[in-house]
Protein backbone atom coordinates (compact mmCIF):
# COMPACT_ATOMS: atom_id res chain seq x y z
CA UNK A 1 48.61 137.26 40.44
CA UNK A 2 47.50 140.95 41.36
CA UNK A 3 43.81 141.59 41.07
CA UNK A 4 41.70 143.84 42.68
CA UNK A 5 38.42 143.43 44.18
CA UNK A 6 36.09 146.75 44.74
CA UNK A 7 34.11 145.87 47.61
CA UNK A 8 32.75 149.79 48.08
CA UNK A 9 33.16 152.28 45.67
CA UNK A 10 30.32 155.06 47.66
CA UNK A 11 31.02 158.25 48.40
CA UNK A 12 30.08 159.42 51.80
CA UNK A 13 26.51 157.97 51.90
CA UNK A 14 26.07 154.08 50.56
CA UNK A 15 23.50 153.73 48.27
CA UNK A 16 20.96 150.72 46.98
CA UNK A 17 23.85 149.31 45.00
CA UNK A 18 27.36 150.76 46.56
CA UNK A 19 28.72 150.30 50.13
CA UNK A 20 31.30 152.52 51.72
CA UNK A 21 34.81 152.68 50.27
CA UNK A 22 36.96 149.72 50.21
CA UNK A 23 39.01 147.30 47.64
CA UNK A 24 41.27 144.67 47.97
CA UNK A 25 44.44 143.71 46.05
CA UNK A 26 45.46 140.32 45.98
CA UNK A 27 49.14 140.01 45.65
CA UNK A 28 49.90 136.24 44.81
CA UNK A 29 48.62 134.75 47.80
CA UNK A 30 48.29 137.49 49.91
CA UNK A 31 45.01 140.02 50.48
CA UNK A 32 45.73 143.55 51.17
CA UNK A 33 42.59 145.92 51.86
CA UNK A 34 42.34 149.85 51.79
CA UNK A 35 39.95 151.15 53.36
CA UNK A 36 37.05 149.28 55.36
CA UNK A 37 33.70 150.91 54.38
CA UNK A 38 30.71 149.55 56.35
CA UNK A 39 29.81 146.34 55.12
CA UNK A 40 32.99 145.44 53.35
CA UNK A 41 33.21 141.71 55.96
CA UNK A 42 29.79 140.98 53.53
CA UNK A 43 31.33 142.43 50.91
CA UNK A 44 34.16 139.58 50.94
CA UNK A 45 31.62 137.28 51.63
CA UNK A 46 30.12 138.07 48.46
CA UNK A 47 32.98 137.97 46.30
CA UNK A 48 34.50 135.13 48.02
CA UNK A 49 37.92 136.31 48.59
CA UNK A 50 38.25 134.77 51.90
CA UNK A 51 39.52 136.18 54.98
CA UNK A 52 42.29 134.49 56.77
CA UNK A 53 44.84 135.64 54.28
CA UNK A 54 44.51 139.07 54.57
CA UNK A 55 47.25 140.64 56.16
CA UNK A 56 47.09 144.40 56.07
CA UNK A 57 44.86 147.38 56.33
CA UNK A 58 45.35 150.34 55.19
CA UNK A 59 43.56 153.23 55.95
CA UNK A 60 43.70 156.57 54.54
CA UNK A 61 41.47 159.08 56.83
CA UNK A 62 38.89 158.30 59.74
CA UNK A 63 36.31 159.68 58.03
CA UNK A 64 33.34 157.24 59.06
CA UNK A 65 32.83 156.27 55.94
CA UNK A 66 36.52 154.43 55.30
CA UNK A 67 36.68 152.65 59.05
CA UNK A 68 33.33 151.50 60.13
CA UNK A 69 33.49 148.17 58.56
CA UNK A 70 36.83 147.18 60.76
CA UNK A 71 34.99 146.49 64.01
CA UNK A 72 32.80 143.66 62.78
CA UNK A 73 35.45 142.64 60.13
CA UNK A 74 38.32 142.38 63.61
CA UNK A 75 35.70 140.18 65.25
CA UNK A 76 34.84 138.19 62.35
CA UNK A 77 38.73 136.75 61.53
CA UNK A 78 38.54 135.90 65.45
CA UNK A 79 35.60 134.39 65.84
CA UNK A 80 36.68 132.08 62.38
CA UNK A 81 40.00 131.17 64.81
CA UNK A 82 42.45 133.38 63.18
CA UNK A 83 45.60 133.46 65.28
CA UNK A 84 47.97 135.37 62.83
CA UNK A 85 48.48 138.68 63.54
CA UNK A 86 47.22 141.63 61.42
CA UNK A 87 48.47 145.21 60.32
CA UNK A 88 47.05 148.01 60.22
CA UNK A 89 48.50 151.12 58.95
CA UNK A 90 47.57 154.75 58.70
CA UNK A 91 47.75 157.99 59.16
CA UNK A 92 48.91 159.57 62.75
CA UNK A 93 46.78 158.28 65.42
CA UNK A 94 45.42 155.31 63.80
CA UNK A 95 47.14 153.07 67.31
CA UNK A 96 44.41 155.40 69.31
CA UNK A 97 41.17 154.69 66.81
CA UNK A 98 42.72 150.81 67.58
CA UNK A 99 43.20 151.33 71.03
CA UNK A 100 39.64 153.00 71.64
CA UNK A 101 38.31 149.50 69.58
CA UNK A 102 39.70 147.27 72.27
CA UNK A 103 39.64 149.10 74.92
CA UNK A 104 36.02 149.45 75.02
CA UNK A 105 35.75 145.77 74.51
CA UNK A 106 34.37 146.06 71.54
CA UNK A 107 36.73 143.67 69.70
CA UNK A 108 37.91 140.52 71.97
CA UNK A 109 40.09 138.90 69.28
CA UNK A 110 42.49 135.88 69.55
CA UNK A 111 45.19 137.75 67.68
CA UNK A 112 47.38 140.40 67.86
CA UNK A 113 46.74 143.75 66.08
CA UNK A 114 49.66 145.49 65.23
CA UNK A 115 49.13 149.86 64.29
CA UNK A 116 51.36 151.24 62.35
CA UNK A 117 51.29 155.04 61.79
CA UNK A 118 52.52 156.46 58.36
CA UNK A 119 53.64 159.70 57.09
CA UNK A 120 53.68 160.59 53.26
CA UNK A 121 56.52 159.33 51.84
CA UNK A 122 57.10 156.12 54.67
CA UNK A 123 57.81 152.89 52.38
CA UNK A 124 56.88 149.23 53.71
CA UNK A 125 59.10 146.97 52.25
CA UNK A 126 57.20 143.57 50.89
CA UNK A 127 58.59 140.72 49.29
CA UNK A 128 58.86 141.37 45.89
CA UNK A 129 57.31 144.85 46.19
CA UNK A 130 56.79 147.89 48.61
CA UNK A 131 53.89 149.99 49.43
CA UNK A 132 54.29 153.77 49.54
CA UNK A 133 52.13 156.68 51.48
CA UNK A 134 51.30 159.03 49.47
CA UNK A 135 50.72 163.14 50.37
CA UNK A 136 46.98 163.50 49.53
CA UNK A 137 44.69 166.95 49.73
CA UNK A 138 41.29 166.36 51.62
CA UNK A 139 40.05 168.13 54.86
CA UNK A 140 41.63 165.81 57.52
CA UNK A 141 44.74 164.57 57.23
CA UNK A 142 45.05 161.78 54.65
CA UNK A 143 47.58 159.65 53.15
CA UNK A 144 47.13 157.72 49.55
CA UNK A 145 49.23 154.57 48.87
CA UNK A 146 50.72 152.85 45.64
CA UNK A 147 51.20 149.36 45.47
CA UNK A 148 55.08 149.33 43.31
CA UNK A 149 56.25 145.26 42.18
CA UNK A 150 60.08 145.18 41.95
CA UNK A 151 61.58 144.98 38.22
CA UNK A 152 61.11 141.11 36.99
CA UNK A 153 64.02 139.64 34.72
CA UNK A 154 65.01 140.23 31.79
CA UNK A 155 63.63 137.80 28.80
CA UNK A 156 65.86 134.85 29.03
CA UNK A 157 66.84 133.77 25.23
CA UNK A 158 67.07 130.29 24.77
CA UNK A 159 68.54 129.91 21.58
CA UNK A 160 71.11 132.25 22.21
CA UNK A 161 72.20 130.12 25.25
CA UNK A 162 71.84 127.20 23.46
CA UNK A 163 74.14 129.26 20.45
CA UNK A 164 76.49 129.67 23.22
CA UNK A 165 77.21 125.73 24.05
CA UNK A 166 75.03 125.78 27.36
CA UNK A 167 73.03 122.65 27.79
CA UNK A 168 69.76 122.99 28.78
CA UNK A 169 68.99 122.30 32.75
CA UNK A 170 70.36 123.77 35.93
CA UNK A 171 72.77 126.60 33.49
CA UNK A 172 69.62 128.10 31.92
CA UNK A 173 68.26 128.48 35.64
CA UNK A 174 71.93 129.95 37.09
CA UNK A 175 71.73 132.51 34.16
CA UNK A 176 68.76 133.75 34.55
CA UNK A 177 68.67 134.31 38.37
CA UNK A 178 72.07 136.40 37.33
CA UNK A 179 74.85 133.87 37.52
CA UNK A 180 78.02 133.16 35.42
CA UNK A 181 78.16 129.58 34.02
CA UNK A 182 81.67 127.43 32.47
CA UNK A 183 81.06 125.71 29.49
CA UNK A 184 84.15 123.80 27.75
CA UNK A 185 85.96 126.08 29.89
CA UNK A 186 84.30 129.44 28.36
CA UNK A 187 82.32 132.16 30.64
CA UNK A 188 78.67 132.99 29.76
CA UNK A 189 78.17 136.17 31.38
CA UNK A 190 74.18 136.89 32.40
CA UNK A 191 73.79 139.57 30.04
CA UNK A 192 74.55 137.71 27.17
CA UNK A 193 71.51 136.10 27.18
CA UNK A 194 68.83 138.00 29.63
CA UNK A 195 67.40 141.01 28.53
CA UNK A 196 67.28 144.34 30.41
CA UNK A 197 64.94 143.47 33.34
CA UNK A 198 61.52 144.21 33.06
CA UNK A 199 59.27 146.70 35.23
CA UNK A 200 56.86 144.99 37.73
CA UNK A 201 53.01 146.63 37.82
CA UNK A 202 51.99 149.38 39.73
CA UNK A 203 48.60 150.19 41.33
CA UNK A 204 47.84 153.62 43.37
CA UNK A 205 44.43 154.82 45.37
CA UNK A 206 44.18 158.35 45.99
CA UNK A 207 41.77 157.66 48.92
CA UNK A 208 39.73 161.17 49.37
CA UNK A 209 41.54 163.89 47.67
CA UNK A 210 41.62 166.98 45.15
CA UNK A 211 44.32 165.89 42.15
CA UNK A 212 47.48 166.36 43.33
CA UNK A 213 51.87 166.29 42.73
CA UNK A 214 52.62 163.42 45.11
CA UNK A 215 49.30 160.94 43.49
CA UNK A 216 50.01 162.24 39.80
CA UNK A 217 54.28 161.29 40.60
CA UNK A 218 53.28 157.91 42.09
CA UNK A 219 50.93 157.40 39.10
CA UNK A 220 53.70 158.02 36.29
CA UNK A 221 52.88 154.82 34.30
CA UNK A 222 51.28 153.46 36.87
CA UNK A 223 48.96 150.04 35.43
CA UNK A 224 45.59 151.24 37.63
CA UNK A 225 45.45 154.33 38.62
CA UNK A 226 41.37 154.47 41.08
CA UNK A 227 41.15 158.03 41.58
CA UNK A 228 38.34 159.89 43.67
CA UNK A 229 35.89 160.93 41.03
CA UNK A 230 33.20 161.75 43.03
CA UNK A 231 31.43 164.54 40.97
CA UNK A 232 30.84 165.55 37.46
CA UNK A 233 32.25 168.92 35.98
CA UNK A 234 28.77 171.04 36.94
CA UNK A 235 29.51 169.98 40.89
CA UNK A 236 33.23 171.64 40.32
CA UNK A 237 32.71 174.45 42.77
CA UNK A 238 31.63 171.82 45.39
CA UNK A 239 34.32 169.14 44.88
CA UNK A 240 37.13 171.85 45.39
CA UNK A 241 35.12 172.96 48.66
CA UNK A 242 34.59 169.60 49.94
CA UNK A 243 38.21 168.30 48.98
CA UNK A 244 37.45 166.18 46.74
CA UNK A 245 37.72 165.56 42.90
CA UNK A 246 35.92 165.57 39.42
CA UNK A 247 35.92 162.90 37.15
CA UNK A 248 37.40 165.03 34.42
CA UNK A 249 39.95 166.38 36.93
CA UNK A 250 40.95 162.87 37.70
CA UNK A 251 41.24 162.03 34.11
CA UNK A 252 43.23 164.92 33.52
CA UNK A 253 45.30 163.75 35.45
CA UNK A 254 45.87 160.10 34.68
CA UNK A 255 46.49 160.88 30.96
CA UNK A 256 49.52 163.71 32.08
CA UNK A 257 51.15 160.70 34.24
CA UNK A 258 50.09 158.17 31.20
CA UNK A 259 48.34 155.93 33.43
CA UNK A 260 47.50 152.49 31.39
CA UNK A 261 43.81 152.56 33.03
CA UNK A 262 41.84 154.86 35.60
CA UNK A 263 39.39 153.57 37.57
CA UNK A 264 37.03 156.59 39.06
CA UNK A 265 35.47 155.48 42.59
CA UNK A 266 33.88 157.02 45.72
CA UNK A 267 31.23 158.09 43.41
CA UNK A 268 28.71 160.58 45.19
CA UNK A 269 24.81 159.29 45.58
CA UNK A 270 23.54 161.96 43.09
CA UNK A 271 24.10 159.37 40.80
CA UNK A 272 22.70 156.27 41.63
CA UNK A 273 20.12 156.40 38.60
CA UNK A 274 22.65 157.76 36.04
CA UNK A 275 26.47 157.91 36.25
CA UNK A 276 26.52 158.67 32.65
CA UNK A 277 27.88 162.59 33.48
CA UNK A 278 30.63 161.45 35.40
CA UNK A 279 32.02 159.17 32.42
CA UNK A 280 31.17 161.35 29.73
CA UNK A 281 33.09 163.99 31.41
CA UNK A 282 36.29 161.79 31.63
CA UNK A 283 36.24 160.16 28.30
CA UNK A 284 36.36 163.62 26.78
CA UNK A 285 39.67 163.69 28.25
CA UNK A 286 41.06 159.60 29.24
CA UNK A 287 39.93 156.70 26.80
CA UNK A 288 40.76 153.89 29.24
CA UNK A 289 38.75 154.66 32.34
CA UNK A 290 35.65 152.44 33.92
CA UNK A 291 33.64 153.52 36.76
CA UNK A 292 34.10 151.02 39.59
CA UNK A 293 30.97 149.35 40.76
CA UNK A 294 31.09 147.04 43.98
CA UNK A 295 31.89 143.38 43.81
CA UNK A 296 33.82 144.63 40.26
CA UNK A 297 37.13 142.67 39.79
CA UNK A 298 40.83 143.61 37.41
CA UNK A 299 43.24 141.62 37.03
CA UNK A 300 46.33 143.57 36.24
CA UNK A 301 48.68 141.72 33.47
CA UNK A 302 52.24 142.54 33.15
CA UNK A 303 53.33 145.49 30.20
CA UNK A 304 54.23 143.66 27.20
């Protein structure tokens, strides 16, 4: 499984109907959130996601906005009994926003909380897939991430194997995790009957940023690309000012890396009655693109 939950998807100020930015991405069993808007403990109420099995944050930038909601969320998971501990990543200094959390006494919590600063480019290794920082351009130092699944298998061919004079059973299942089999004293090599392996999906989120090189190379055929798009193309002038990015510059850039879908978020409050500029502006230039609302869900299938 790898779906994605948008808990907030405001920019700056939360509105009637949008919190402050934050989504999870549930990897099999396992939650992973970016970014913890204000709210975003309700948020998971709301969707029903659960708690206990997250395992990570990660952060982008201490703007208010994308770390208010991990105070109450911290003392939540230890008031429910949680005992496992949790990560939380960022960029430099996230150990003192931590360490300013507990040592105020804010958050008494039954578990440990373990910081971990990034730098663009710093990979952590997952099973079955990694997580990359990402370089991003906003007006404090921020980091973007991409969510990468190792390559799957190649398509294991039955009827060749069978062609072959291997039985079906335990030899189909030696082949295709990459073993040699005998049969009537012949060797079946692997790639005589798997396929070239497969890619895994990828997801990236820009955080807060103006388009740029390290978000489009992460985003290179990337399955979700959710891009800033806080601002339609007559607010150009102010996105570039405030560090931040149009919807048309954010679909510009998903169709040069040939993103499969673009999600725009961290949509600015000027258009809580009609977000109609922001898409129209994009679908001039990206068919595939949705503008995320909270409590939205995606699940991600594999490429054909």
């Amino acid at each position: 499984m790898l779906k994605i939950t948008f808990l907030g998807t405001a920019g700056s100020l939360p509105t009637p109907y949008r919190n402050p930015p934050s989504i999870l991405i549930k990897k099999d069993s396992e939650l992973l959130m970016f970014d913890c808007g204000e709210g975003a403990q309700q948020q998971m109420m709301r969707a029903r996601t659960g708690m206990m099995s997250l395992s990570s944050i990660f952060i982008t930038h201490f703007h208010a906005d994308h770390v208010l909601g991990i105070p109450g969320l911290l003392q939540t998971m230890s008031f429910q009994g949680r005992t496992e501990p949790l990560y939380i990543y960022g960029p430099e200094k996230i150990d003192v926003f931590i360490q300013i959390l507990t040592a105020l006494g804010y958050c008494q919590l039954g578990y440990e909380i373990k910081t971990v600063e990034l730098k663009p480019g710093d990979i952590i290794e997952k099973n079955g897939y990694h997580i990359k920082a990402l370089k991003t351009e906003h007006g404090v130092k921020s980091i973007g991430y991409s969510l990468v699944e190792n390559k799957r298998p190649g398509k294991f061919d039955r009827d060749k194997a069978v062609s072959l004079g291997v039985p079906p059973g335990p030899l189909f299942s030696k082949l295709q995790k990459g073993n040699p089999v005998e049969v009537d004293g012949r060797t079946v090599h692997p790639e005589e009957v798997v396929g070239e392996p497969r890619p895994g999906r990828t997801v990236v989120y820009s955080g807060d940023t103006r388009p740029c090189e390290d978000v489009f190379n992460a985003s290179l055929e990337a399955d979700v690309l959710i891009h800033d798009g806080s601002l339609d193309d007559s607010q150009s002038e102010w996105a570039a000012e405030s560090m931040h990015s149009t919807a048309s510059e954010a679909a510009e850039l998903a169709k040069k890396a040939g993103v499969i879908k673009l999600v725009l978020t961290h949509i600015s409050s000027r258009y809580t009655e009609d977000e109609s500029p922001l898409l129209n502006d994009a679908n001039e230039i990206f068919e595939n693109v949705v503008i995320a609302d909270d409590l939205m869900e995606i699940n991600i299938p594999y490429k054909k």
